[in-house]
Structures are given as C-alpha cells and as structure tokens.
Protein backbone atom coordinates (compact mmCIF):
# COMPACT_ATOMS: atom_id res chain seq x y z
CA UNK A 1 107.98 98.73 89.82
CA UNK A 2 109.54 98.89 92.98
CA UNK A 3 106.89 101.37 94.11
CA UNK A 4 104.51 98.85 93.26
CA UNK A 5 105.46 95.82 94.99
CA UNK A 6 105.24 97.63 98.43
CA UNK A 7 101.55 97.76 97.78
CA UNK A 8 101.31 93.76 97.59
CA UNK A 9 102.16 93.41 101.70
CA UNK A 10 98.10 93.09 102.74
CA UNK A 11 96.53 91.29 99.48
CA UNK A 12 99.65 89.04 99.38
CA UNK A 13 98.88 88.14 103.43
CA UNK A 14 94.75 87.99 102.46
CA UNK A 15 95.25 85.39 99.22
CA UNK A 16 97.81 83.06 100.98
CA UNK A 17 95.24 82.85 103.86
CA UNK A 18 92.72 82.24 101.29
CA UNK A 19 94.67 79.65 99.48
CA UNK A 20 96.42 77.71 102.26
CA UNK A 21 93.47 77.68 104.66
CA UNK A 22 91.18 76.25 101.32
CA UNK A 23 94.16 73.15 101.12
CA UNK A 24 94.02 72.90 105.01
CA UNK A 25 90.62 72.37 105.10
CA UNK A 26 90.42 69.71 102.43
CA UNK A 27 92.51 67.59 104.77
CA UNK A 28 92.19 68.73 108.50
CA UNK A 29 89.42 70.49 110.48
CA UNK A 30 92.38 70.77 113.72
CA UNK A 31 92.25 74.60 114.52
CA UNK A 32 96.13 73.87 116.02
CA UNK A 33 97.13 73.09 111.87
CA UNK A 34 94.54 76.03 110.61
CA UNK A 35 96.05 78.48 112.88
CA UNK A 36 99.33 77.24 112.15
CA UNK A 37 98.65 78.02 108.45
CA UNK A 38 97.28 81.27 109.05
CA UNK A 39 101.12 82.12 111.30
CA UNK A 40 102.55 80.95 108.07
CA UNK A 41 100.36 83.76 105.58
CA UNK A 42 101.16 86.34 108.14
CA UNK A 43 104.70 85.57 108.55
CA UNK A 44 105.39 86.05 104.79
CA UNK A 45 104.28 89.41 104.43
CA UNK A 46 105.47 90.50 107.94
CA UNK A 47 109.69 89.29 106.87
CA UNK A 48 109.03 91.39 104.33
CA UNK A 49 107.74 94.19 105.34
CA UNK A 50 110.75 94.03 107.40
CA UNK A 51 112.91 93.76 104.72
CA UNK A 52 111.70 96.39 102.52
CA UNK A 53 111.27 98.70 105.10
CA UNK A 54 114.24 98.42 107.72
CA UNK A 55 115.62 101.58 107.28
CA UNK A 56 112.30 103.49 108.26
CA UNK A 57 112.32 100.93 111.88
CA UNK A 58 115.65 101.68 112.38
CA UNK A 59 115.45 105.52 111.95
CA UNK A 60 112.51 105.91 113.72
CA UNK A 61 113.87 103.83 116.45
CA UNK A 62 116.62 106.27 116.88
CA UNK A 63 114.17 109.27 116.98
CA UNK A 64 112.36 107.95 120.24
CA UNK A 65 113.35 110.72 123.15
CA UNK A 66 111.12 109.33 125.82
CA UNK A 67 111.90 106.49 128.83
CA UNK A 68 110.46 103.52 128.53
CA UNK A 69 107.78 104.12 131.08
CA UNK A 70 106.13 107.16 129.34
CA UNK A 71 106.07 104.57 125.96
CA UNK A 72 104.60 102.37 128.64
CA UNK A 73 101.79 104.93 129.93
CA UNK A 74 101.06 106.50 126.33
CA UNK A 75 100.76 103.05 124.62
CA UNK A 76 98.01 101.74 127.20
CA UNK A 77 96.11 105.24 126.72
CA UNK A 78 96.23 104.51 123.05
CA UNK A 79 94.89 101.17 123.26
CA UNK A 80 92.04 102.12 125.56
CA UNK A 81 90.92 104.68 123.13
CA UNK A 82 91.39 102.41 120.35
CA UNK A 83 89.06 99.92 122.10
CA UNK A 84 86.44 102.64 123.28
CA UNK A 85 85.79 104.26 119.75
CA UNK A 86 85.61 100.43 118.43
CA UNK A 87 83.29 99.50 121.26
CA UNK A 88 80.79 102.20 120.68
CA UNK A 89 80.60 101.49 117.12
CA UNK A 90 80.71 97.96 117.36
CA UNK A 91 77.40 98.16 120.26
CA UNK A 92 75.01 100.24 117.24
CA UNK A 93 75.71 97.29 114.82
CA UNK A 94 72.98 95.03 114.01
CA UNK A 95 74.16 91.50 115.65
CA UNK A 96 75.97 89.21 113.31
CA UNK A 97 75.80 85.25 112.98
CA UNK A 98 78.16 83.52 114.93
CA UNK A 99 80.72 81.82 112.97
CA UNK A 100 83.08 80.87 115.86
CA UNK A 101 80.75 78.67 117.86
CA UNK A 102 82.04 75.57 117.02
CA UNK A 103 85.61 76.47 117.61
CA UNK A 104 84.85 77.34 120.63
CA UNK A 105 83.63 73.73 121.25
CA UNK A 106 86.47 72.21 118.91
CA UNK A 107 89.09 74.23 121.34
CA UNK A 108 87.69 73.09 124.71
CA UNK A 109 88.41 69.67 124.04
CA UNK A 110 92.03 69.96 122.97
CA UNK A 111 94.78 68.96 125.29
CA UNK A 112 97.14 71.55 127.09
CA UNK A 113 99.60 71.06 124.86
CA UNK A 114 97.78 71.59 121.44
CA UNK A 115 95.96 74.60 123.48
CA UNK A 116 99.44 76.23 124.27
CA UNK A 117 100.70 75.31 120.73
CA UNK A 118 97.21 77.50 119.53
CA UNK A 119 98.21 80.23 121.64
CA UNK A 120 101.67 80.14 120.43
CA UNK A 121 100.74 80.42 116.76
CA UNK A 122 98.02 83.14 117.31
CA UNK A 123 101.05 85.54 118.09
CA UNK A 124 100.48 85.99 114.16
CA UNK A 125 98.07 88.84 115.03
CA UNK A 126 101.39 90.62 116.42
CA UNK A 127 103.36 90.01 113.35
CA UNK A 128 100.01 91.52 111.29
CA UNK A 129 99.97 94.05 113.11
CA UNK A 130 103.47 95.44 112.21
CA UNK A 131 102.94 94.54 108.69
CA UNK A 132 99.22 97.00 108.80
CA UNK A 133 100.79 99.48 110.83
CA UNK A 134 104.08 99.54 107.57
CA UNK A 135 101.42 99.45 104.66
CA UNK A 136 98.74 101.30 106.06
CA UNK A 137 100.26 104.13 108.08
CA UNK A 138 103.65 104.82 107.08
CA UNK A 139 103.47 103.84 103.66
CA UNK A 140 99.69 104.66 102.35
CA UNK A 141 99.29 107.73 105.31
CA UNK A 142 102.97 108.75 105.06
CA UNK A 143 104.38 108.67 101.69
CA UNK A 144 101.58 108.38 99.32
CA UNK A 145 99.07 110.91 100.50
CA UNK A 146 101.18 114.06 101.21
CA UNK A 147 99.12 115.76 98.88
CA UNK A 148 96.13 115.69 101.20
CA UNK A 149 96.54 114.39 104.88
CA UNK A 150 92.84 114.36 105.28
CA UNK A 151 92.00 112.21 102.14
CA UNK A 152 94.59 110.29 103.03
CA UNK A 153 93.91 109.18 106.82
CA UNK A 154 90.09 108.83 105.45
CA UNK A 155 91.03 106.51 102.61
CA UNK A 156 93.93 104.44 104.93
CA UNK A 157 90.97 104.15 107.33
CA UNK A 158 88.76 102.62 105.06
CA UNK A 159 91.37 100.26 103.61
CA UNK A 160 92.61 99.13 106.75
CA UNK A 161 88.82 98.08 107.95
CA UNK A 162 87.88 96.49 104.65
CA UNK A 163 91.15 94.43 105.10
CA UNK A 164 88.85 92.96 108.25
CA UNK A 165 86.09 91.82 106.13
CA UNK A 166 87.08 88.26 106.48
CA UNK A 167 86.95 88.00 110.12
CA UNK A 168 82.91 88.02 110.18
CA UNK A 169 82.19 88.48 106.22
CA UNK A 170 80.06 91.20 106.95
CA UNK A 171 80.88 94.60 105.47
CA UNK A 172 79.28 96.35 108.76
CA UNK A 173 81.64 94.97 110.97
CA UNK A 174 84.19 96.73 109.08
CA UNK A 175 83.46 99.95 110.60
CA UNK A 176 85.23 99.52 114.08
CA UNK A 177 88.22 98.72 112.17
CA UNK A 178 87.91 101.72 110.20
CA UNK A 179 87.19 103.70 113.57
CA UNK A 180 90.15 102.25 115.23
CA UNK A 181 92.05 102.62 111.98
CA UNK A 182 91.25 106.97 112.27
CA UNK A 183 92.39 106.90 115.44
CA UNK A 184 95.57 105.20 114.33
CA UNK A 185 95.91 107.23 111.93
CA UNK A 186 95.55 110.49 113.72
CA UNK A 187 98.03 109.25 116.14
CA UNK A 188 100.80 108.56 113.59
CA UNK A 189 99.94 112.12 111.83
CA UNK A 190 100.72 113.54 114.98
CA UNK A 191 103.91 111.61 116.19
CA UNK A 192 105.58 110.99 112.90
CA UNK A 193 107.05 107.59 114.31
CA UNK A 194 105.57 104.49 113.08
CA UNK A 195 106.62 102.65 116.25
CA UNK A 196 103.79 104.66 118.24
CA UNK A 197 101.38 103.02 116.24
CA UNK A 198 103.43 99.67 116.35
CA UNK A 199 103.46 99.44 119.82
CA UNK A 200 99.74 100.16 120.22
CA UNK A 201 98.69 98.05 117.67
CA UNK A 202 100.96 94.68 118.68
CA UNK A 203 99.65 95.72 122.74
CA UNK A 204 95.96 95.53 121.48
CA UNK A 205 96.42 92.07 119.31
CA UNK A 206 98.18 90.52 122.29
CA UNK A 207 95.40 91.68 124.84
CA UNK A 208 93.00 89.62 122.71
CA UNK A 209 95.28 87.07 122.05
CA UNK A 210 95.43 86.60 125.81
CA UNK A 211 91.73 86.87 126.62
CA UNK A 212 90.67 84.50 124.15
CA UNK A 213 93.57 81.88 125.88
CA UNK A 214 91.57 82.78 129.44
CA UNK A 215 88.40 82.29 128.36
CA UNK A 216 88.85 79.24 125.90
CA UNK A 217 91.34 77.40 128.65
C-alpha cells in the first residue's frame, strides 16, 4: 500500500486541476484566479512528493562533487538539448488549433499588478517539475524498472508526454514531451542523481515562464 500511493503524485496533480479549474470556471473567467488554482493542484502533489521522498533529495544532495559553475554550464547544455530534440519534433507536427488566443487578449488588458501576480503563480511549472522529475525518473526509471533500463526509460517517456495531453488535447503534441522526456531520462540513467534532472527541468519551466511574461507584458 505504501508502494502504491507513490504512484498517485501525477493523476492526483491532473484530477485536482480537472476539478478545481471546472468550479473556477463556473464562477470566474480571470486567468490571475485560474492560474492561481492551477499553483494550488501543483502545490499538493509537489509537498508531497517532498515529503515522501526527502531522504532520496537529501542523499543525492550530498553526492554532488562538482562547483556550482560546472552545475551551471551542464544544466544550460541540458536544457538546450532538451529544447532542440523537442523543437525538431514539434516543427514535423501537423499545426494544432489555437486554444490560447484569447488569453492572450484576456492578459494584455490586465493591470501590472494582476500581470505580476500571474507571473508569480505560474512558478507552479517549477514546483511540477520537481514533482515529474520524483515520479517519473527516480521513482518509475529508478526503482521500478531495474529489471529492464530500456523498457523502462521507453515506458517513463511515454508516460511523462501523455501526462502533457492537456496542454493542447491533442495526442500528437505529446511526442516532444516524450522526446524531451528520453532525453531526461538518459541523462538521469547516466548520472544517478535526480537533482541533474531537477535542475534542468525547473531551468527549462522558468525560461518559459519568463518568455511568456516578455512577450504577454
């Protein structure tokens, strides 16, 4: 049972953004309040993640050798191949509807203060991306797969892009996920410290968390 429950992190995150964003709609279309709700789904699952899985942070924290600067230099390389093997994929899919138009539109016309309090709250893609690093990596890669790496960083792959389905609803655009899910995988294979993958993961959410500030402002 306690085996189990580790295995609730990602559809636990994926139903309370279903649920609370459903009740937030019925009452507010403010995309300060939605993304306010959706901090609130990933903050759940990322305290406990925490929690449940201290002890791993902790010891692999104490097994990084290397200065700060070399984390620095190998984290940035990691995100630019992230991106690049995304990209590529992402430029042979067929072009999908655009379902964030009228956010877009919605977010130009809010003041600086709701704008900063949007930015503020879409730091939950950091907090995610601990939480998919934990469940993904460490615990479906790591622990539960021993048996066969290869099956294993194939089937984490898939599972971690298919967790992206509900950013366009559109199983294609799954793929880059899964891409940038192999390479993540591969990465963590090779280091055996899930705060390799951590770092590149939380530097690549907070890249686009940044651009999309820029070029909504």
């Amino acid at each position: 049972m306690k085996e189990i429950k580790y295995f609730t992190l990602i559809p636990l995150q994926l139903l309370l953004m279903y649920l609370l964003g459903s009740v937030v709609l019925l009452y507010t279309d403010s995309i300060v309040i939605l993304q306010l709700s959706e901090f609130i789904c990933m903050l759940v699952p990322f305290l406990l993640a925490i929690f449940w899985f201290k002890d791993v942070l902790i010891n692999d924290w104490k097994k990084i050798n290397i200065s700060w600067w070399k984390i620095g230099i190998c984290t940035l390389i990691g995100v630019a191949v992230l991106e690049i093997v995304a990209l590529l994929i992402y430029n042979n899919l067929p072009a999908f509807p655009d379902t964030t138009g009228s956010e877009y539109i919605l977010f130009s016309s809010l003041s600086t203060t709701q704008k900063l309090f949007y930015f503020l709250f879409s730091t939950s893609a950091l907090l995610t991306a601990v939480t998919e690093e934990i469940n993904f990596r460490y615990l479906f890669l790591g622990r539960y797969t021993k048996f066969n790496k290869v099956l294993g960083l194939i089937l984490s792959s898939i599972l971690f892009g298919l967790a992206h389905y509900f950013i366009e609803f559109q199983l294609l655009s799954c793929l880059p996920y899964m891409a940038m899910g192999l390479v993540l995988g591969i990465i963590y294979m090779f280091t055996k410290n899930i705060w390799s993958v951590i770092f590149i993961h939380v530097t690549t959410n907070l890249f686009f968390a940044v651009l999309i500030l820029l070029f909504n402002w």
